[in-house]
Protein backbone atom coordinates (compact mmCIF):
# COMPACT_ATOMS: atom_id res chain seq x y z
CA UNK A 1 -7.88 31.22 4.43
CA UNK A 2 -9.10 31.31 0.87
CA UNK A 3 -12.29 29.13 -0.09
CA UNK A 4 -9.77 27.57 -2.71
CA UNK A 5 -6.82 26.76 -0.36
CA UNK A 6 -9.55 25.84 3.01
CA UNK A 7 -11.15 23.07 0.21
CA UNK A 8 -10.36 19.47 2.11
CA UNK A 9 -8.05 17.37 3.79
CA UNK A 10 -9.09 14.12 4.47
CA UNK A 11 -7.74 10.57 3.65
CA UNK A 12 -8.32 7.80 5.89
CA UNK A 13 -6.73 5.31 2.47
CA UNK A 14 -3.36 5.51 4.10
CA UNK A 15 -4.31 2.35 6.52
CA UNK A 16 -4.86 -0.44 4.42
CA UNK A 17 -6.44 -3.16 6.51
CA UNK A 18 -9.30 -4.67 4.33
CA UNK A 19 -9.64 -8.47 4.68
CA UNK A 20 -7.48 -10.26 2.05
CA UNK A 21 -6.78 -13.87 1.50
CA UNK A 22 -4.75 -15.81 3.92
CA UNK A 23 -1.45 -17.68 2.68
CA UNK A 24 1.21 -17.58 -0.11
CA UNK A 25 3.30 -14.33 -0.99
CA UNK A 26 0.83 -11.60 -0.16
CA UNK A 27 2.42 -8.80 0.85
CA UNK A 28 0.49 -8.54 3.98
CA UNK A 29 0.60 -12.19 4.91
CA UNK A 30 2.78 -14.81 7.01
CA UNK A 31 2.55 -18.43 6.07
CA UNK A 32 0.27 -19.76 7.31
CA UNK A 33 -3.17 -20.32 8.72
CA UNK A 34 -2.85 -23.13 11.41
CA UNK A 35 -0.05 -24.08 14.03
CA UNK A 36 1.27 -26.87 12.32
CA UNK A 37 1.70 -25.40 8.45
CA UNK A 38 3.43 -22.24 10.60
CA UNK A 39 5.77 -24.65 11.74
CA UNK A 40 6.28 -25.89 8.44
CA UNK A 41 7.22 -21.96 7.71
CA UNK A 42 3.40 -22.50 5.39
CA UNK A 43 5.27 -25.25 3.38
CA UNK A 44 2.18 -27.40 3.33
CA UNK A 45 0.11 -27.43 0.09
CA UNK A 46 1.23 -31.06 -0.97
CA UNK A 47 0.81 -32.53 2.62
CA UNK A 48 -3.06 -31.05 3.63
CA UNK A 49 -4.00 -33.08 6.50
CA UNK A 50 -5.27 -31.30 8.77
CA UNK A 51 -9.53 -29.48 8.42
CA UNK A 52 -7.51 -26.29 7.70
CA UNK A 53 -7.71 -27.80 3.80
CA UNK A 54 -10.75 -26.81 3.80
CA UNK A 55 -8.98 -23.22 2.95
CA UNK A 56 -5.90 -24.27 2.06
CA UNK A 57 -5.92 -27.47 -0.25
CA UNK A 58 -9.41 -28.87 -0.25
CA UNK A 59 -8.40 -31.80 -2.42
CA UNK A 60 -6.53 -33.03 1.32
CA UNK A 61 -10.24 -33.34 2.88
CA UNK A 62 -10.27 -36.87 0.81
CA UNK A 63 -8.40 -39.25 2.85
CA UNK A 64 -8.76 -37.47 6.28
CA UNK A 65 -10.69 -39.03 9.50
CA UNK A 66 -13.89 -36.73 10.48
CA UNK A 67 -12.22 -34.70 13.14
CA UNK A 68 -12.61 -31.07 15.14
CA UNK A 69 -9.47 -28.58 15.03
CA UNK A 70 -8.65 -25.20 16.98
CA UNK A 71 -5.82 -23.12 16.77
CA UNK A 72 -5.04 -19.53 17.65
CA UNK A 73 -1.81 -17.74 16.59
CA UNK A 74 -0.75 -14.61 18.74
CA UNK A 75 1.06 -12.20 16.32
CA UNK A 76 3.78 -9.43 17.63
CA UNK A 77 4.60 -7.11 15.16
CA UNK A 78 6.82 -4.06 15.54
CA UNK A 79 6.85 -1.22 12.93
CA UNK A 80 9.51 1.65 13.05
CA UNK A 81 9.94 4.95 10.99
CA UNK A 82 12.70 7.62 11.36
CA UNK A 83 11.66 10.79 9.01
CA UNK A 84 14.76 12.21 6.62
CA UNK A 85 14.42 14.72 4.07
CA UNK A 86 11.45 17.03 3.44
CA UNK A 87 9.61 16.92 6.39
CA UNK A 88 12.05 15.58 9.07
CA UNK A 89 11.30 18.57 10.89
CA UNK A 90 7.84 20.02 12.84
CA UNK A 91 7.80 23.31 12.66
CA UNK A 92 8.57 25.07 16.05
CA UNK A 93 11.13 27.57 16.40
CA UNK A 94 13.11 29.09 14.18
CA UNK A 95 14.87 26.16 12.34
CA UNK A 96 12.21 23.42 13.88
CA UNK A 97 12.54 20.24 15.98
CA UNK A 98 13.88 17.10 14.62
CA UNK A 99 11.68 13.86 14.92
CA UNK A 100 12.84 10.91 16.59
CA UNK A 101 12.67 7.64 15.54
CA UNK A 102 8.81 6.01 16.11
CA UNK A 103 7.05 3.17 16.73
CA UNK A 104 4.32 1.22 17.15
CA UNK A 105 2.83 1.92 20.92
CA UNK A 106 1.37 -1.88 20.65
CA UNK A 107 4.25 -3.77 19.92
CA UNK A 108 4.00 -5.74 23.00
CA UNK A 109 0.24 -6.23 22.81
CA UNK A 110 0.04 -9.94 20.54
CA UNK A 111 -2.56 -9.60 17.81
CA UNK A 112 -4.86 -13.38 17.94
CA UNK A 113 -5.46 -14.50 15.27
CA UNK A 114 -8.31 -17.77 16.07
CA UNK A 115 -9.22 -20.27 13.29
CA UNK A 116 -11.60 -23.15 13.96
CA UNK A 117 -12.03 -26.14 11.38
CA UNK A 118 -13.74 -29.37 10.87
CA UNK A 119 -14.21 -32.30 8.44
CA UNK A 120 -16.74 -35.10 8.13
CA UNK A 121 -15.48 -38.03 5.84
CA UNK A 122 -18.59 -39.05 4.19
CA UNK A 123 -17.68 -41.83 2.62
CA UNK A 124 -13.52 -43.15 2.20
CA UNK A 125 -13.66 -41.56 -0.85
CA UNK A 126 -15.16 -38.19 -0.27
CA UNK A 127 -14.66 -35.31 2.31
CA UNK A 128 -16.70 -32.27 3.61
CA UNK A 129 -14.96 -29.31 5.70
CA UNK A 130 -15.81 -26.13 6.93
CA UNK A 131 -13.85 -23.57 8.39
CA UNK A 132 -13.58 -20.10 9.65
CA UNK A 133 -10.21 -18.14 9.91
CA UNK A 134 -9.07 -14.95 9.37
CA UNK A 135 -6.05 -13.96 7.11
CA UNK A 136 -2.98 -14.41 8.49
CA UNK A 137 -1.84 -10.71 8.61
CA UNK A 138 0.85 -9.26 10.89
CA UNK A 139 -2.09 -7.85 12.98
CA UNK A 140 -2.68 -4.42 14.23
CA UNK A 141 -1.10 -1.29 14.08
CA UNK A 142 -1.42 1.55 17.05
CA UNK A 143 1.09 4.52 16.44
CA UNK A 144 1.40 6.97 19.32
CA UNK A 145 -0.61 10.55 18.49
CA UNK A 146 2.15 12.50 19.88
CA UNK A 147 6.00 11.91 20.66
CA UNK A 148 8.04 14.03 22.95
CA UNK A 149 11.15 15.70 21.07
CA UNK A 150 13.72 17.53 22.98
CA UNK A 151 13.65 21.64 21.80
CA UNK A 152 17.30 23.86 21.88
CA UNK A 153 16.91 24.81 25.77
CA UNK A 154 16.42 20.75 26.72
CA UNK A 155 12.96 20.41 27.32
CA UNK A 156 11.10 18.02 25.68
CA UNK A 157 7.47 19.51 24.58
CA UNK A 158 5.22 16.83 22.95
CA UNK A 159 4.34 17.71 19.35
CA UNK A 160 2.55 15.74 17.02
CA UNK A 161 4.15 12.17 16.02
CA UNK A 162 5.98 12.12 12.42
CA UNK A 163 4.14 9.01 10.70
CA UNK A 164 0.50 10.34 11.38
CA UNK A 165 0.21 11.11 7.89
CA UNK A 166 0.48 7.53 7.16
CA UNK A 167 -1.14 6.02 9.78
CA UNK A 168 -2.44 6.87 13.57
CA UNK A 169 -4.53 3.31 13.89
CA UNK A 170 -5.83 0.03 11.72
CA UNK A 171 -7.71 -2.26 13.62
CA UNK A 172 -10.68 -4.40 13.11
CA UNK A 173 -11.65 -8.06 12.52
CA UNK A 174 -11.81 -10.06 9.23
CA UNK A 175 -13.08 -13.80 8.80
CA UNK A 176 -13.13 -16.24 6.42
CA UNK A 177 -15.94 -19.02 6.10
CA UNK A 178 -15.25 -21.86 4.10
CA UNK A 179 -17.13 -24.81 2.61
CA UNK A 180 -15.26 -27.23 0.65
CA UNK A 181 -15.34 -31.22 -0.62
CA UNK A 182 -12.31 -33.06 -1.39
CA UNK A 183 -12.93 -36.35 -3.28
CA UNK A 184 -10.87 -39.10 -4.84
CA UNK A 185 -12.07 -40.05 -7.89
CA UNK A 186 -9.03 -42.33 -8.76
CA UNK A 187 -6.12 -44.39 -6.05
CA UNK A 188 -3.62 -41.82 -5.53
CA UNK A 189 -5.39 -38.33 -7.14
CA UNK A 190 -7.33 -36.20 -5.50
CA UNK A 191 -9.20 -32.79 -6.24
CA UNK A 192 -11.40 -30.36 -4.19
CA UNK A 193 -13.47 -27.15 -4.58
CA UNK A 194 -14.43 -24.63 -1.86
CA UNK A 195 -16.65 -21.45 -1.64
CA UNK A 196 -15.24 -18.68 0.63
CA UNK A 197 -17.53 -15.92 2.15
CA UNK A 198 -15.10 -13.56 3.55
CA UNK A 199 -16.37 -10.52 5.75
CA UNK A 200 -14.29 -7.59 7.43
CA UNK A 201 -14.93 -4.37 9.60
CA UNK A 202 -12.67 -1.79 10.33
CA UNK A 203 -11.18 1.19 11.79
CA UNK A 204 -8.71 3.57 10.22
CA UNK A 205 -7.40 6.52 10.97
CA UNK A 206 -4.79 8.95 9.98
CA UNK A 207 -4.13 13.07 10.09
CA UNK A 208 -4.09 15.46 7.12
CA UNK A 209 -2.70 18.49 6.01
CA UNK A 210 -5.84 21.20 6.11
CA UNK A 211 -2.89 23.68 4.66
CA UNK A 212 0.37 22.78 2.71
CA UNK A 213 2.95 24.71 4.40
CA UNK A 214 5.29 26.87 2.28
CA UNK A 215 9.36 26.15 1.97
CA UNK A 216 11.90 27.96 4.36
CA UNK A 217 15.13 27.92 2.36
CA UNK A 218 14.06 25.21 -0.07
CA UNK A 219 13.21 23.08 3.40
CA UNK A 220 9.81 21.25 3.75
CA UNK A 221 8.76 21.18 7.56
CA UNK A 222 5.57 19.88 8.73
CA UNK A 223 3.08 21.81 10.27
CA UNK A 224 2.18 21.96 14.13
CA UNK A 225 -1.41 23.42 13.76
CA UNK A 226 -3.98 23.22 11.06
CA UNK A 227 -3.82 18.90 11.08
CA UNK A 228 -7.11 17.23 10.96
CA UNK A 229 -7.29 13.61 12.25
CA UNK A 230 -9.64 11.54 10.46
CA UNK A 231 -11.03 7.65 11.18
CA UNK A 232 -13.27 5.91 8.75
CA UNK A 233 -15.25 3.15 10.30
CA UNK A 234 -15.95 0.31 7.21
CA UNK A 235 -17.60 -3.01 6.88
CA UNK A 236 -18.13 -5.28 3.90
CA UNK A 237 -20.39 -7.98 5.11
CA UNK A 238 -20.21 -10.43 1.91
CA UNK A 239 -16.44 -10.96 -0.05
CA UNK A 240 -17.12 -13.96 -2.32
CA UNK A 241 -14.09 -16.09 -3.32
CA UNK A 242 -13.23 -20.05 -4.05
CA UNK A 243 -10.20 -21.96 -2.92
CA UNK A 244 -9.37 -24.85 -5.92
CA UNK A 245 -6.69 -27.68 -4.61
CA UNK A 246 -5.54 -30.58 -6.58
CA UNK A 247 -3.49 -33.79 -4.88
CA UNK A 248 -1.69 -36.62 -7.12
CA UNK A 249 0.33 -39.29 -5.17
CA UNK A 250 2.37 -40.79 -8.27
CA UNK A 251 4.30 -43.01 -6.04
CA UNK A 252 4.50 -44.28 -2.76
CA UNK A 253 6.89 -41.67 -1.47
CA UNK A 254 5.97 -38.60 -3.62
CA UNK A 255 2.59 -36.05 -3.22
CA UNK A 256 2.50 -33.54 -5.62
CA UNK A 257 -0.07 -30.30 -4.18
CA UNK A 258 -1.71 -27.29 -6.10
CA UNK A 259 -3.89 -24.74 -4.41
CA UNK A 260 -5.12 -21.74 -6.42
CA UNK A 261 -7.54 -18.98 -4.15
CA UNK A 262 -9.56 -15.87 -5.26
CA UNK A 263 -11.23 -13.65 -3.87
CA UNK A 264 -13.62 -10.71 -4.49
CA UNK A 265 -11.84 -7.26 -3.80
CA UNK A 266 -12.62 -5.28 -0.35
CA UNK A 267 -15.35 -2.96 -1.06
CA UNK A 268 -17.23 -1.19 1.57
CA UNK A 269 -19.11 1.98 2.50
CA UNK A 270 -18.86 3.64 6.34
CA UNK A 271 -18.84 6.31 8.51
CA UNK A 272 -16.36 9.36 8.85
CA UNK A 273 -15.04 11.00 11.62
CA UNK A 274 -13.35 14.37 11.66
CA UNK A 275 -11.68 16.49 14.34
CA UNK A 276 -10.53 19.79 12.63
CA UNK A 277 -7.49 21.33 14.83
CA UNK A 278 -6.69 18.23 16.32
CA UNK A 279 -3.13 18.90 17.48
CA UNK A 280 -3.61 22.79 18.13
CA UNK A 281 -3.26 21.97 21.69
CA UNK A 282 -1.21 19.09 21.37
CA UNK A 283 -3.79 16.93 20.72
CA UNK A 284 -5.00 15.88 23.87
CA UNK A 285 -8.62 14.39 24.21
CA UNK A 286 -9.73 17.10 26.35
CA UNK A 287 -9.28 20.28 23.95
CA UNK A 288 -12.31 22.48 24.42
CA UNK A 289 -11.41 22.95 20.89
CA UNK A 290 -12.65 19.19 19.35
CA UNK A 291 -16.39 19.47 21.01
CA UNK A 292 -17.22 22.04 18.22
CA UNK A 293 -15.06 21.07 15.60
CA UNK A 294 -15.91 16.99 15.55
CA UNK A 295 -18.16 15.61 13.23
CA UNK A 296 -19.71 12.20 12.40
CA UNK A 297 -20.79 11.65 8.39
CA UNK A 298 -22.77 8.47 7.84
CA UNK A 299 -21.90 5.79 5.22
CA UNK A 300 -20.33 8.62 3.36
CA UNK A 301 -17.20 6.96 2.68
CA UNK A 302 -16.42 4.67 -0.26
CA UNK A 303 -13.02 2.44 0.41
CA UNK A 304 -12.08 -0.50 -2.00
CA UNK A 305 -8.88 -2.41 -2.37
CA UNK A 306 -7.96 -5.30 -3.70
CA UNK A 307 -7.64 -9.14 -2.80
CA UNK A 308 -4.66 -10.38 -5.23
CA UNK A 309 -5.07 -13.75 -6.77
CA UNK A 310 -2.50 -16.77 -4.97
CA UNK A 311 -1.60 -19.74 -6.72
CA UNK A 312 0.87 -22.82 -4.83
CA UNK A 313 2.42 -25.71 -6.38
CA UNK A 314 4.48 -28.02 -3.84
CA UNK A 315 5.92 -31.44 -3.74
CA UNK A 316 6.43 -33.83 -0.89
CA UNK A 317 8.38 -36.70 0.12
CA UNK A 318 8.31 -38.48 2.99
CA UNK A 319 9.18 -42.08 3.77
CA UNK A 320 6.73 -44.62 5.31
CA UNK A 321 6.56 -47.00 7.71
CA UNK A 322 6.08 -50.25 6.00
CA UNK A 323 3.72 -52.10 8.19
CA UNK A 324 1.53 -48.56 8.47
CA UNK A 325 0.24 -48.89 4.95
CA UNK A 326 -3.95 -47.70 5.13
CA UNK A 327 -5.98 -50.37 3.52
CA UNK A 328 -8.81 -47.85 4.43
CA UNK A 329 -6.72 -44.73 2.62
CA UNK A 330 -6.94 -42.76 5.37
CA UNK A 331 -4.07 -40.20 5.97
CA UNK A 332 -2.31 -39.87 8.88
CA UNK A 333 1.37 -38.70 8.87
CA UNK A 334 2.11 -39.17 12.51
CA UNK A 335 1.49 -42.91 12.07
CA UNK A 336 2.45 -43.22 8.62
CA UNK A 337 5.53 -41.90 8.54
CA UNK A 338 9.36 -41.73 9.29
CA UNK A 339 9.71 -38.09 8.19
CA UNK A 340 8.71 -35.91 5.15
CA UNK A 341 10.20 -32.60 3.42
CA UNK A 342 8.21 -30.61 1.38
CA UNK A 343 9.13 -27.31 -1.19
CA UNK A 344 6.57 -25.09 -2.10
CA UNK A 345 6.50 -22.47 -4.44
CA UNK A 346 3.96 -19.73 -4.46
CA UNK A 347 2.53 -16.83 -6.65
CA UNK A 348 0.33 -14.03 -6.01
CA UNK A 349 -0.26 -10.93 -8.32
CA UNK A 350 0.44 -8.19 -5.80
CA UNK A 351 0.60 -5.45 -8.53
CA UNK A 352 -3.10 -5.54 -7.53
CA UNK A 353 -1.90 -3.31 -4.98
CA UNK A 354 -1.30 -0.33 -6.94
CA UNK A 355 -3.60 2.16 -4.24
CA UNK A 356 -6.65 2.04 -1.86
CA UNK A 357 -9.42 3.73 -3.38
CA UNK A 358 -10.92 6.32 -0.91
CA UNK A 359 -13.96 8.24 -2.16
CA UNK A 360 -16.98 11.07 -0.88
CA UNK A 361 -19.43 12.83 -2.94
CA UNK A 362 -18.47 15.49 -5.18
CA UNK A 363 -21.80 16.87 -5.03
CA UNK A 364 -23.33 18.14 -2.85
CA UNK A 365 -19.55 18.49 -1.14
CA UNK A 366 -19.74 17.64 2.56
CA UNK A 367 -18.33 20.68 4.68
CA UNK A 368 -15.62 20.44 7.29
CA UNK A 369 -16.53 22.15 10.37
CA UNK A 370 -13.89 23.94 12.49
CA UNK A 371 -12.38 25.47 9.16
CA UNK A 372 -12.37 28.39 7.97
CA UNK A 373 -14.38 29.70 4.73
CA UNK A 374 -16.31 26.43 4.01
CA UNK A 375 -13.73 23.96 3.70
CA UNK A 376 -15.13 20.55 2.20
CA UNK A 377 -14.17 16.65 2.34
CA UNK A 378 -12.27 16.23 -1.54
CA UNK A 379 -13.75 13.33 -3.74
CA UNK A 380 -10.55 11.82 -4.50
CA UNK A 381 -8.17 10.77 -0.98
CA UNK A 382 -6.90 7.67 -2.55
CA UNK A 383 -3.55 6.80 -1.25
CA UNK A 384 -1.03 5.17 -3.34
CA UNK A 385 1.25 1.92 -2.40
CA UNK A 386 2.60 1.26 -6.23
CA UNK A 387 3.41 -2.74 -5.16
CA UNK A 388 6.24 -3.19 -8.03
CA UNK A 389 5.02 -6.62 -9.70
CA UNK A 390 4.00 -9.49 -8.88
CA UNK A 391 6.19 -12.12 -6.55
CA UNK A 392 7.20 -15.49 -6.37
CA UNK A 393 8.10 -17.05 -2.69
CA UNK A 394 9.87 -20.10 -1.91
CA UNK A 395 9.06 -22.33 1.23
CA UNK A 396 10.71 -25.19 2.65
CA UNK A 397 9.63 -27.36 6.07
CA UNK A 398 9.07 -30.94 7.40
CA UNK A 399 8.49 -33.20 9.86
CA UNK A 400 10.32 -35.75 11.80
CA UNK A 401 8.15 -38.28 13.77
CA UNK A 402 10.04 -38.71 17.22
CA UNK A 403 7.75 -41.51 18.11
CA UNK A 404 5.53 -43.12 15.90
CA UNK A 405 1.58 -42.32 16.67
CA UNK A 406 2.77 -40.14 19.26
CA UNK A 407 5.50 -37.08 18.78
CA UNK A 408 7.22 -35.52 15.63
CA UNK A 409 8.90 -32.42 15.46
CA UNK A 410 9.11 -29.81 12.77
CA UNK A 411 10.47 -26.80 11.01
CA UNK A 412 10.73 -24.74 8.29
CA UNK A 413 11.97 -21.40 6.38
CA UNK A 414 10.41 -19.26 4.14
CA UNK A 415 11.71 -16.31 1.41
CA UNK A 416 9.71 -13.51 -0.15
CA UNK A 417 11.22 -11.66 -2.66
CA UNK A 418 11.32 -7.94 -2.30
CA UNK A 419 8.45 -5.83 -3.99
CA UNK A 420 8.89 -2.91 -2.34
CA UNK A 421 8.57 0.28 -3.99
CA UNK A 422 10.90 2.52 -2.24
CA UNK A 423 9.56 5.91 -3.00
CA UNK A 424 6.01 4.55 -2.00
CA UNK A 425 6.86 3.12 1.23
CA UNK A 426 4.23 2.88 4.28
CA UNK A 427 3.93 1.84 7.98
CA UNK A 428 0.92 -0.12 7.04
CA UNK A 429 2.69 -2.58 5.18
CA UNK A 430 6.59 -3.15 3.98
CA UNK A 431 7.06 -5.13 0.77
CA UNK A 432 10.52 -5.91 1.50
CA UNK A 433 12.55 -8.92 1.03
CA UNK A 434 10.75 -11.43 3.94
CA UNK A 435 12.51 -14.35 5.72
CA UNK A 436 11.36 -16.61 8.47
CA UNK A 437 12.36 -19.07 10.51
CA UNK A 438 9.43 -21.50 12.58
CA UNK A 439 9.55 -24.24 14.57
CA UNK A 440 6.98 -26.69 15.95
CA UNK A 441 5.74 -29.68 17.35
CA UNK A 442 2.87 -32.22 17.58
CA UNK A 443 2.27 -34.62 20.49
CA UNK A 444 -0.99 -37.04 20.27
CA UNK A 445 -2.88 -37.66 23.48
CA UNK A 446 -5.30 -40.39 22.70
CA UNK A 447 -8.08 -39.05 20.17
CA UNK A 448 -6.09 -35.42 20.44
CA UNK A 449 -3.16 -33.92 18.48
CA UNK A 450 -1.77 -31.11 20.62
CA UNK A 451 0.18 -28.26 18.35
CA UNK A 452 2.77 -25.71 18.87
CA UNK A 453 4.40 -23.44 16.94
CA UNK A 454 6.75 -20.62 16.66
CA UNK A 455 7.79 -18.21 13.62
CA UNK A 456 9.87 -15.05 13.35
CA UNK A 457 9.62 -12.84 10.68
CA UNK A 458 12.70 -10.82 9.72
CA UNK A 459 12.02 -7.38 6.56
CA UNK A 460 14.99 -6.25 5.03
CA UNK A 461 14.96 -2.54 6.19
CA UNK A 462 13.91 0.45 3.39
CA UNK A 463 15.41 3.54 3.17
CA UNK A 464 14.72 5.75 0.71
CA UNK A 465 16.20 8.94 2.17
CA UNK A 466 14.50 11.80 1.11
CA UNK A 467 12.73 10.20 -2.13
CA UNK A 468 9.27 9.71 -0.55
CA UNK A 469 6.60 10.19 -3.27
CA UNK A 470 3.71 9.72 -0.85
CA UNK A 471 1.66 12.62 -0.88
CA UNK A 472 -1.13 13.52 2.08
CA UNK A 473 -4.07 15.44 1.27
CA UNK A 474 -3.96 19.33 2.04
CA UNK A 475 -6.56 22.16 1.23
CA UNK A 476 -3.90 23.82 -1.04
CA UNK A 477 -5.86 24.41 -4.59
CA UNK A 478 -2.77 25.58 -5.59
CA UNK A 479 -0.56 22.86 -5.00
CA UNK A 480 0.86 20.70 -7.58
CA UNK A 481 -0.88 18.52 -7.81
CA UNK A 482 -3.88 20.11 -6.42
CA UNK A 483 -5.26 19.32 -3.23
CA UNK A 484 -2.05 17.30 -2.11
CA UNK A 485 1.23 17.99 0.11
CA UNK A 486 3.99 19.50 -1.87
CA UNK A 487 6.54 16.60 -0.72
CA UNK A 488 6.17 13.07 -0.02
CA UNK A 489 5.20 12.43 3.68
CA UNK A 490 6.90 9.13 3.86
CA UNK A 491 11.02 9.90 3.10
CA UNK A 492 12.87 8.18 6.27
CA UNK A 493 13.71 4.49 6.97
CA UNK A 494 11.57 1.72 7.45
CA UNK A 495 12.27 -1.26 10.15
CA UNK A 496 9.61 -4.17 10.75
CA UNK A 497 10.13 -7.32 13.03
CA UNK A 498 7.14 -9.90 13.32
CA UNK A 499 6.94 -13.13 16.55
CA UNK A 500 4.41 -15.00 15.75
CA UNK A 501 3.25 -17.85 18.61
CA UNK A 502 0.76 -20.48 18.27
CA UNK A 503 -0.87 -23.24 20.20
CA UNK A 504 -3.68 -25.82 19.24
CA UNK A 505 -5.55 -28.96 18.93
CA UNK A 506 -7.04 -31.16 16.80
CA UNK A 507 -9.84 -34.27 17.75
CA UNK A 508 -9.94 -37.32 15.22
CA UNK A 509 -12.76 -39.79 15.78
């Protein structure tokens, strides 16, 4: 191997799990933080009564009793890929093996996702809350290292798996601490202001090309040996952001919401991890092979992605019960009121989500061991995702109070437009069209609200035959463009499912 076709091979950028706000359209996001706006299907911005406003709608803190909340959803997500086109074969045997359809290995394994929340009314006029939550994502992603695919005399050898260009593992944890106010400076309007520090550390790993293999009869087929794997271990300790919310009450069956959240872009520095030959002997943990060719570089990588911008408007009605008016303007739905129905509509720029930076020195170049002729980690592994624009989602839900003070019941849907890029499709995420369906409850135990929830998540499937555009890096110098596989690693169909199951409670005094 040349010194110009051994350069490189890494790029960990093709998991994208950095922390990212929690609600409206994001790509990467369910609505919503909290068991009851989940049953609501996130349709919640206008009513804001729970501490979770603290995040959410901090203008709802005004009017709420000082009260405790926890909730914890438990997120099931099941990714799928089937490989077509360049690619759709490993190369074994004379014409190679076809992949089978994969997915996730921890598809069964729920995801918790924990928020905590409270709020002190300091006076009936003003309220304080703090809370800490992470985003609502659809949790992590485990894809099996190898996959067993049946060979022309019926056995069934296992070879590496067809989506580890994309993505082997994401994991990690991500938080966001809140501090907000919500005050009422006139009857019926309300406005709050919050400070988010946000803080996320991951792991992400993925394999890479260390040679782009040549075409046999015009026919891409991916390589058996020669794969690197690669994880990059990141942190970013301080993501600075601020939630705005805004509540007007113009009459006595109408709330009008507006929540607008920002948030400082994903930005961290770790540590890379690199087994050259990975899959020489299929891979398994215990090739003599990885003990000389693994290799830990400190804080070398440089990962940054975005966190898009969400805005939400909504509007509420919901019919009182006339001898429940509050001549203390406190808040309180499940006493208040008969029923409510709220619409919200959200926006959030996800063309912000054009690629995930990935970045190592140029100079000096950090060497690969367990390749030949002083192969080196490339500067550039950034991996594209080419979100098409941004989106605008639609959210209906309400409650119906069974018994007043006591019981309601709710439910909700939810739509998110397709902004899915076809050619530039990944396991990590799908921007397809999004629709879900939740469910829900409340029941009130003395001081306690008790919360359920349900929500399934259904993604319009992507296929974009053999049109993938996402290319892997290689240590080809010669390929165009340099440094990169000479098809996209990503052609195939694309099928994701989401359960999402939540439980929690909330203590008013």
């Amino acid at each position: 191997m040349s010194t110009r076709r051994a350069r490189a091979w890494l790029s960990a950028a093709a998991v994208f799990g950095a922390s990212h706000a929690a609600h409206a359209t994001d790509v990467q996001d369910f609505p919503d933080t909290g068991t009851e706006p989940l049953g609501r299907a996130g349709a919640w911005v206008a009513r804001a009564s729970s501490p979770l406003a603290t995040l959410q709608n901090p203008a709802g803190l005004a009017g709420q009793k000082s009260g405790v909340l926890a909730n914890v959803h438990l997120v099931l997500n099941k990714v799928c890929f089937q490989r077509q086109g360049d690619g759709e074969r490993i190369r074994v045997g004379q014409n190679g093996l076809r992949y089978p359809e994969v997915c996730n290995d921890n598809q069964g394994t729920p995801t918790p996702l924990p928020a905590v929340a409270g709020v002190f009314r300091a006076t009936e006029r003003l309220g304080l809350g703090l809370s800490v939550a992470p985003p609502n994502v659809y949790g992590a992603l485990r894809f099996p290292e190898t996959v067993r695919i049946r060979n022309d005399q019926g056995a069934k050898p296992e070879l590496p798996s067809p989506q580890r260009y994309m993505l082997i593992e994401q994991d990690g944890l991500a938080l966001n601490t809140t501090l907000s106010a919500g005050f009422e400076p006139a009857k019926g309007f309300r406005v709050g202001l919050g400070f988010v520090w946000g803080f996320a550390s991951y792991k992400l790993a993925n394999a890479n090309m260390s040679l782009s293999p040549s075409a046999v009869n015009g026919v891409y087929q991916d390589p058996v040996t020669e794969d690197v794997r690669a994880e990059l271990d990141v942190a970013d300790w301080f993501i600075p952001g601020a939630t705005f919310g805004m509540l007007y009450s113009p009459s006595r069956n109408l709330d009008l919401g507006v929540n607008v959240l920002m948030q400082d872009a994903f930005d961290a520095h770790g540590d890379l991890t690199l087994k050259a030959n990975y899959w020489t002997n299929n891979g398994t943990a215990d090739d003599p092979d990885l003990t000389e060719s693994s290799q830990v570089e400190k804080g070398l990588g440089h990962f940054r992605v975005a966190n898009p911008l969400e805005a939400r408007i909504g509007a509420r009605f919901h019919q009182p019960r006339r001898q429940r008016e509050s001549a203390t303007g406190v808040r309180d739905p499940l006493a208040d009121d008969v029923f409510d129905v709220e619409l919200d509509v959200s926006y959030t720029k996800n063309s912000d989500y054009d690629r995930a930076q990935l970045r190592f020195p140029a100079s000096p170049a950090v060497p690969v061991k367990g390749t030949a002729n002083g192969a080196v980690v490339p500067e550039n592994n950034d991996m594209e995702f080419r979100v098409k624009r941004d989106s605008v989602g639609v959210r209906l839900g309400g409650d119906y109070v069974v018994m007043p003070a006591r019981l309601a019941v709710r439910a909700g849907g939810f739509w998110e437009p397709n902004v899915q890029n076809d050619e530039y499709a990944n396991v990590s995420f799908l921007a397809s069209q999004r629709i879900g369906l939740s469910v829900g409850g409340t029941y009130r135990l003395s001081m306690v609200d008790i919360e359920v929830g349900y929500m399934h998540v259904f993604f319009s499937e992507i296929d974009n035959g053999d049109r993938g555009k996402l290319l892997v890096v290689s240590g080809d110098a010669n390929a165009n463009p340099p440094y990169r596989s000479p098809y996209g690693i990503n052609s195939g169909r694309f099928r994701q499912s989401v359960n999402v199951f939540s439980a929690g409670a909330t203590l008013r005094f």
